[in-house]
N, C-alpha and C. Protein backbone atom coordinates (compact mmCIF):
# COMPACT_ATOMS: atom_id res chain seq x y z
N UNK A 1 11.84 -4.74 30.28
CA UNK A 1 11.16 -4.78 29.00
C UNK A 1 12.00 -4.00 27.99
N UNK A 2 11.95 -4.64 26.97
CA UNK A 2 12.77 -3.94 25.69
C UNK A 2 12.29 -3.00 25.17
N UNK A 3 13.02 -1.73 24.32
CA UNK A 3 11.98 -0.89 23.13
C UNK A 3 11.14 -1.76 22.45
N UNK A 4 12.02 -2.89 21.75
CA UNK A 4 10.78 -3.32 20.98
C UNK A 4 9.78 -3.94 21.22
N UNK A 5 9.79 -4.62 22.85
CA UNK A 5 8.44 -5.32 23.43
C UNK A 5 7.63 -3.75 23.61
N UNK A 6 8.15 -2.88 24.23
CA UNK A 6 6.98 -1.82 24.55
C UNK A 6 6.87 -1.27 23.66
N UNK A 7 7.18 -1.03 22.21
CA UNK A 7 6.67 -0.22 21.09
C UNK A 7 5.98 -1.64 20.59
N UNK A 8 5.87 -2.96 20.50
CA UNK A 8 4.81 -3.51 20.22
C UNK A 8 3.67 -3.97 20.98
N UNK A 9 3.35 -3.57 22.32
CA UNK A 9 2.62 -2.83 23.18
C UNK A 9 1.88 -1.62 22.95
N UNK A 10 2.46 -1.12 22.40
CA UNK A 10 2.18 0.18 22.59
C UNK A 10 1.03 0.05 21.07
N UNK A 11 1.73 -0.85 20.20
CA UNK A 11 1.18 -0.60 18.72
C UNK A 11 -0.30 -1.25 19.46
N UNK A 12 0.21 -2.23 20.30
CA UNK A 12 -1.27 -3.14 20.29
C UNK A 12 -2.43 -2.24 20.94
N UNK A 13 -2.06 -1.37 21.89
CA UNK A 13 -2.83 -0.54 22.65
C UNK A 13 -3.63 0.43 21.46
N UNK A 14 -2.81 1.08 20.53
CA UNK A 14 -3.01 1.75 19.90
C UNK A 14 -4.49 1.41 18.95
N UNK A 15 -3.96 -0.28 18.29
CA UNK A 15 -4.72 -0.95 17.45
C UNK A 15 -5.94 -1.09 18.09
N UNK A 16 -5.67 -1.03 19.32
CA UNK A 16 -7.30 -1.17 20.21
C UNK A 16 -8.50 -0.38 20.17
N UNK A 17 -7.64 0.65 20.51
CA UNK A 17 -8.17 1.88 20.57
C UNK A 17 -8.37 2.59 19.30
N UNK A 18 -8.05 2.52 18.33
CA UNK A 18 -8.26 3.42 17.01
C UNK A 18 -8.83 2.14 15.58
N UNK A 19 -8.42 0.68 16.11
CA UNK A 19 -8.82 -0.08 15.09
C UNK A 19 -9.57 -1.03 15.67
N UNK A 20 -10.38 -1.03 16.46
CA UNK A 20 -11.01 -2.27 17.52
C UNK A 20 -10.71 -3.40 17.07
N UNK A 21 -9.02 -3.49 17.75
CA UNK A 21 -8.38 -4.93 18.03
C UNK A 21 -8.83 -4.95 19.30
N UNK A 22 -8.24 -5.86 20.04
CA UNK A 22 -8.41 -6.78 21.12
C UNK A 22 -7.18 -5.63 22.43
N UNK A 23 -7.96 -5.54 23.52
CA UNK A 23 -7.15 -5.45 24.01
C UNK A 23 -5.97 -5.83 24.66
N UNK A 24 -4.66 -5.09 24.33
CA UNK A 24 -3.37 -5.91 25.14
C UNK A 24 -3.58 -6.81 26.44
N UNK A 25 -2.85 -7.66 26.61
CA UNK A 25 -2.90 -8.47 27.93
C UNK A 25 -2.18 -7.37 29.29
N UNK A 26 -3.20 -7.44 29.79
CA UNK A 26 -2.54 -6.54 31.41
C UNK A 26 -3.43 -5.39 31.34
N UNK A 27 -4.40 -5.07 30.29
CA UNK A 27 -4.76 -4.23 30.28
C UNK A 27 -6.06 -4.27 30.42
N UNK A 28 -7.31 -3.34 31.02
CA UNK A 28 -8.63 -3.42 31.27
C UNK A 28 -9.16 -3.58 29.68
N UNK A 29 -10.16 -4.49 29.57
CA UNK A 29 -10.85 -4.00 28.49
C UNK A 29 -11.73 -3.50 28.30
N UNK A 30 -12.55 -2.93 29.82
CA UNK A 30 -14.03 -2.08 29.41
C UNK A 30 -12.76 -1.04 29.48
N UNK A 31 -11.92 -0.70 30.11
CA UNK A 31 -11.19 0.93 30.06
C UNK A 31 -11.44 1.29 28.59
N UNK A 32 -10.46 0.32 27.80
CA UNK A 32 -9.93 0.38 26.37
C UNK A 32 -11.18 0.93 25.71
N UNK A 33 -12.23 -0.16 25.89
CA UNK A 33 -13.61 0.55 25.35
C UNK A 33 -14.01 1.79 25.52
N UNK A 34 -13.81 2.38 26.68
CA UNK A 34 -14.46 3.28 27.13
C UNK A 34 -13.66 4.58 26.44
N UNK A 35 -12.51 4.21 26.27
CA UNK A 35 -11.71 5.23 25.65
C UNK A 35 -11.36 5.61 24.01
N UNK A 36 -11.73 3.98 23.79
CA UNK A 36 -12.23 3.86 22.02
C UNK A 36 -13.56 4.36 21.75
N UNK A 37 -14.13 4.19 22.34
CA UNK A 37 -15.52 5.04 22.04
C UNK A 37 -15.22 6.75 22.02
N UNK A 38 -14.71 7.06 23.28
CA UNK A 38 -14.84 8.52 23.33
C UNK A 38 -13.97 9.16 21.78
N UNK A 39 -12.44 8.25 21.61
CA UNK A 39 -12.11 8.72 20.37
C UNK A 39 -12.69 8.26 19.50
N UNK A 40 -13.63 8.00 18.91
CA UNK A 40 -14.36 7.66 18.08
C UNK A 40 -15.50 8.55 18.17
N UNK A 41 -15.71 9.01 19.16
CA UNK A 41 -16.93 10.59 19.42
C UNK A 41 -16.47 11.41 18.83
N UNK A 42 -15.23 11.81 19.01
CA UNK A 42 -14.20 12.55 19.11
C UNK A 42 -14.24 13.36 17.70
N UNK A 43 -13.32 12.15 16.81
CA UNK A 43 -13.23 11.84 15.68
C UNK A 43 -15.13 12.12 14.65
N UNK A 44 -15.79 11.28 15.10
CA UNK A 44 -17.02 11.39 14.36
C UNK A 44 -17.74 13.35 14.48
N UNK A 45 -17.64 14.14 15.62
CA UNK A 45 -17.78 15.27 15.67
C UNK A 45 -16.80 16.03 14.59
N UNK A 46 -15.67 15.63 14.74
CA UNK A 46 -14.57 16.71 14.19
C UNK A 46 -15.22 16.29 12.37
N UNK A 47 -15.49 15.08 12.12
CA UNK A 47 -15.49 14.77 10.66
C UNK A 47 -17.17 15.83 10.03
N UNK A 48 -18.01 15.44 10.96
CA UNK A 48 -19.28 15.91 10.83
C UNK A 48 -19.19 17.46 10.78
N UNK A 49 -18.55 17.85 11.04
CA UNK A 49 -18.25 19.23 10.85
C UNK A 49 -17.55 20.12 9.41
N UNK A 50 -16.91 19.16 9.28
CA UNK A 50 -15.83 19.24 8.05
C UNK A 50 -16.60 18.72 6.59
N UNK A 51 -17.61 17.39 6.55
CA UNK A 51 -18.38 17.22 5.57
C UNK A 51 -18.79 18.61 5.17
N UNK A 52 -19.52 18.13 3.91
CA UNK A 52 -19.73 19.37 2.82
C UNK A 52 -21.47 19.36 3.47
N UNK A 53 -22.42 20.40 3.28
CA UNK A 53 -23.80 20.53 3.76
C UNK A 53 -24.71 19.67 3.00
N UNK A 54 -24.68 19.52 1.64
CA UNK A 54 -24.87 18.75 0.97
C UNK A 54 -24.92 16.96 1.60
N UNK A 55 -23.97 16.28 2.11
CA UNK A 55 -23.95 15.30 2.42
C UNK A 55 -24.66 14.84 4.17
N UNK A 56 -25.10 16.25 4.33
CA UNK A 56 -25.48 16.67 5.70
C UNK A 56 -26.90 16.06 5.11
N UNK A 57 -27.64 16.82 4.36
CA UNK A 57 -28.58 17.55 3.83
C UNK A 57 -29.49 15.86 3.08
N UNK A 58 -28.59 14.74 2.47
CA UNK A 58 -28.84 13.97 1.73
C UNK A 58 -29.12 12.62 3.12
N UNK A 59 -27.92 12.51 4.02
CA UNK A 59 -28.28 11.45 4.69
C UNK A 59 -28.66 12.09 6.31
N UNK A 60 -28.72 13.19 6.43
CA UNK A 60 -29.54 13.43 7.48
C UNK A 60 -29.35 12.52 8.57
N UNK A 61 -30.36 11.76 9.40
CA UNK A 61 -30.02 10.96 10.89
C UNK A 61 -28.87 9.63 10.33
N UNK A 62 -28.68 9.69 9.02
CA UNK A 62 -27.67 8.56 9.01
C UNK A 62 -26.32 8.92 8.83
N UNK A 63 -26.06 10.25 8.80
CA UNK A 63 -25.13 10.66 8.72
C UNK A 63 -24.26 9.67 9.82
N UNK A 64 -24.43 9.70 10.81
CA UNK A 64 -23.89 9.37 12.27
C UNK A 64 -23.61 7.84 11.95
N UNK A 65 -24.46 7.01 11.90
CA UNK A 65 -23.95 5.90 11.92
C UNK A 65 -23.24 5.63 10.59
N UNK A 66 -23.34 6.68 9.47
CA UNK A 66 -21.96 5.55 8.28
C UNK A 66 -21.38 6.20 8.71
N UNK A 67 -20.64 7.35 9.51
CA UNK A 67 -19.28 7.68 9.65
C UNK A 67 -18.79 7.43 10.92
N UNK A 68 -19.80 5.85 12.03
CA UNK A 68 -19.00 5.35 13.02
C UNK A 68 -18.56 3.73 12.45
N UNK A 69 -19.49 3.27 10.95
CA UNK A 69 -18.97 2.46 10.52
C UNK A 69 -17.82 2.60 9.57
N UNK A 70 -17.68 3.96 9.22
CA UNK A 70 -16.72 4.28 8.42
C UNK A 70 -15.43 4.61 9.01
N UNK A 71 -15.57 5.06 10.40
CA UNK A 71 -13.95 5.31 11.13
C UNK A 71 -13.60 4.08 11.83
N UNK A 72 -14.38 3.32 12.02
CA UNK A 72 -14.41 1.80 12.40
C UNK A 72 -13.48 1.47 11.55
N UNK A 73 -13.75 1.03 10.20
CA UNK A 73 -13.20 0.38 8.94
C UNK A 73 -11.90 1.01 8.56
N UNK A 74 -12.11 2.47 8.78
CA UNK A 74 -11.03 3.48 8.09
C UNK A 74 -9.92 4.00 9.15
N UNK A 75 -9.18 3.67 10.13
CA UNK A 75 -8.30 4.31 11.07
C UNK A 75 -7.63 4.93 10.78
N UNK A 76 -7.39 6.11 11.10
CA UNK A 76 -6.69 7.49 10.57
C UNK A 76 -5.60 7.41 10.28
N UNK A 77 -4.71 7.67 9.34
CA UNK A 77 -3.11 7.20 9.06
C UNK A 77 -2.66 8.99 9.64
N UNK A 78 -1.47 8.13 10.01
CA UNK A 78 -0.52 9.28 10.18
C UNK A 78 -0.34 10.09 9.25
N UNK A 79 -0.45 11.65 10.10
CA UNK A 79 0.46 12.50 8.85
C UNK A 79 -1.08 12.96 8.15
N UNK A 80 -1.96 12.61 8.03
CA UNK A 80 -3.17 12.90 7.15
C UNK A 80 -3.88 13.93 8.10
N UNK A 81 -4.55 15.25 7.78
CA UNK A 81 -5.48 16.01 8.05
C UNK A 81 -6.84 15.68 7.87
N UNK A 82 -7.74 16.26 9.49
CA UNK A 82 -8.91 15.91 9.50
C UNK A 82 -9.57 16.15 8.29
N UNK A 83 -9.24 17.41 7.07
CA UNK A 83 -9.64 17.62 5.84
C UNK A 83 -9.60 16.27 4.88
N UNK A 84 -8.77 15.62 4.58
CA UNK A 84 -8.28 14.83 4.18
C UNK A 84 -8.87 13.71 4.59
N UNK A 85 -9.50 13.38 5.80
CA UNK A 85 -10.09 12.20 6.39
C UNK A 85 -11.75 12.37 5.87
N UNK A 86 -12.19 14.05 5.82
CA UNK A 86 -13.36 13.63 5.33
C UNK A 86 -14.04 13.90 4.28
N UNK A 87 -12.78 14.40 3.60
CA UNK A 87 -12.67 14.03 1.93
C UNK A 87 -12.91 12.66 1.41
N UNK A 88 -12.11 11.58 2.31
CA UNK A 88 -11.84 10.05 2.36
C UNK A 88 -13.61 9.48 2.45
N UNK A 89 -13.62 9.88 3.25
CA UNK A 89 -15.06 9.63 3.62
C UNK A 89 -16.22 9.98 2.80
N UNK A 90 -16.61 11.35 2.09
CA UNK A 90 -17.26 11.92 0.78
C UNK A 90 -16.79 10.96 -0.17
N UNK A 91 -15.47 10.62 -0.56
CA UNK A 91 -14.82 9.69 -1.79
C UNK A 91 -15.44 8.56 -1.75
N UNK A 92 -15.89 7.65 -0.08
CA UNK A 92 -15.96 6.75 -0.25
C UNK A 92 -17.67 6.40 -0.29
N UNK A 93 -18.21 7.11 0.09
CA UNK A 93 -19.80 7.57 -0.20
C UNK A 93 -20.20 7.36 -1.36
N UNK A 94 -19.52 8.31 -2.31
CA UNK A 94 -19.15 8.23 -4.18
C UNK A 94 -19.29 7.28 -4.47
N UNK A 95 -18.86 6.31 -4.08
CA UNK A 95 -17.68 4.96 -4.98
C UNK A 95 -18.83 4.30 -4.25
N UNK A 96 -19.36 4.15 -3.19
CA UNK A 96 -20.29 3.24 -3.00
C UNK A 96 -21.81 3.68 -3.26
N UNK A 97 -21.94 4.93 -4.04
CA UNK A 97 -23.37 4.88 -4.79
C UNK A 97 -24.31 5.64 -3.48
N UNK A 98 -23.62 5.98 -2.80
CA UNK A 98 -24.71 6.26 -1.61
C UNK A 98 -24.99 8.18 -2.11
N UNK A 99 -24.04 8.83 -2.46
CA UNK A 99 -23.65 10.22 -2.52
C UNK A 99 -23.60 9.52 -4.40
N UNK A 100 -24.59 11.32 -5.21
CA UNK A 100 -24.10 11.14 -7.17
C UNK A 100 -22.43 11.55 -7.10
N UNK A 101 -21.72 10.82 -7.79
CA UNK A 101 -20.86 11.38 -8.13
C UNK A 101 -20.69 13.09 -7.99
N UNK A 102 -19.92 13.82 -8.45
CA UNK A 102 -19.87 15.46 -8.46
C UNK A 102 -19.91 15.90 -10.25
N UNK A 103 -20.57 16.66 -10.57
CA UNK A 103 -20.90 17.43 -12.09
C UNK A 103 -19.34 17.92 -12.66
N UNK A 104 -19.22 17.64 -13.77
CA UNK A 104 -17.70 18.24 -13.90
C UNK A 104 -18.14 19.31 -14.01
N UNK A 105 -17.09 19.97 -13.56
CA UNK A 105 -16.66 21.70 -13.50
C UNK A 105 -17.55 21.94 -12.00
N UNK A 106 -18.13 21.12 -11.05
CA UNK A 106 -18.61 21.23 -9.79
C UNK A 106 -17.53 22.48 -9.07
N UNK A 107 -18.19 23.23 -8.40
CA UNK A 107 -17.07 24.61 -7.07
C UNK A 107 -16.92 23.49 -6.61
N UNK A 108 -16.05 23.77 -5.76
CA UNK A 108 -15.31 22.82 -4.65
C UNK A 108 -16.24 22.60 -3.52
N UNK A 109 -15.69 21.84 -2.55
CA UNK A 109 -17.30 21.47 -1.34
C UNK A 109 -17.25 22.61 -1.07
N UNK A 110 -18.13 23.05 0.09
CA UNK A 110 -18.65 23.86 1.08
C UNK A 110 -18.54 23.05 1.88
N UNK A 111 -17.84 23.43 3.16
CA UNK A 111 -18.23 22.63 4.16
C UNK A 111 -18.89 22.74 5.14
N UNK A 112 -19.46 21.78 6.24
CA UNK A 112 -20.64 22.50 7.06
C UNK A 112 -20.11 24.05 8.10
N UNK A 113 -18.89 23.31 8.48
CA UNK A 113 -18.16 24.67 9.44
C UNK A 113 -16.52 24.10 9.05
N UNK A 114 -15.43 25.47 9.35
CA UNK A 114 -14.60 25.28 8.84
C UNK A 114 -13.43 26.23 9.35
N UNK A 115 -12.80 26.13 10.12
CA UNK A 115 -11.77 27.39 10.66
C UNK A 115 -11.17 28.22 10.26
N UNK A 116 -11.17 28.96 10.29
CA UNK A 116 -10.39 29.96 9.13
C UNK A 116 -8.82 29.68 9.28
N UNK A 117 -8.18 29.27 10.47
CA UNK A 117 -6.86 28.84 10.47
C UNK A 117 -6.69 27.53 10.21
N UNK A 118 -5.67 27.11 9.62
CA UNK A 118 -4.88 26.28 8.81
C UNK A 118 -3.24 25.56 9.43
């Protein structure tokens, strides 16, 4: 097998698992599932944490399901911080009317929890 057959393998595995494509040929597909889900647990904990309390506070038990339809839709780009992912996510709340816009001159979020390292 060539680099470029197994790095487009590899993309497809990837796409499976982080963008629910189809799984590669040769490969299990309840595995794939089973492992797209968990990163998608994964992912949905780390984001739920990082939201501002406010957006906690507004959608309450739905929090959970728009941000497994939202990492569904949204697959994490390289290079981007979990900050950054759920900034993406608050932005896109905004823009779809679900979350008011922010007050100009708004403080910056609060977030629900937040590490002190960087």
């Amino acid at each position: 097998m060539s680099r470029e057959e197994l790095a487009a393998r590899q993309a497809e595995l990837l796409a499976a698992l982080v963008a629910a494509g189809p799984a590669p040929e040769g490969v299990d597909p309840a595995r794939v599932a089973l492992e797209a889900d968990a990163l998608r647990a994964k992912r949905r904990r780390a984001l739920a944490r990082l939201v501002p309390v406010d957006v906690h506070e507004r959608l309450g038990a739905e929090l959970g399901p728009r941000l497994d339809a939202w990492i569904t839709a949204h697959p994490r780009r390289e290079g981007t911080s979990m900050h950054a992912d759920a900034d993406a996510f608050v932005a896109a709340l905004r823009a779809g009317g679900v979350l008011p816009r922010p007050r100009r001159g708004w403080a910056p979020r609060v977030p629900a929890w937040r590490p002190r390292w960087r």
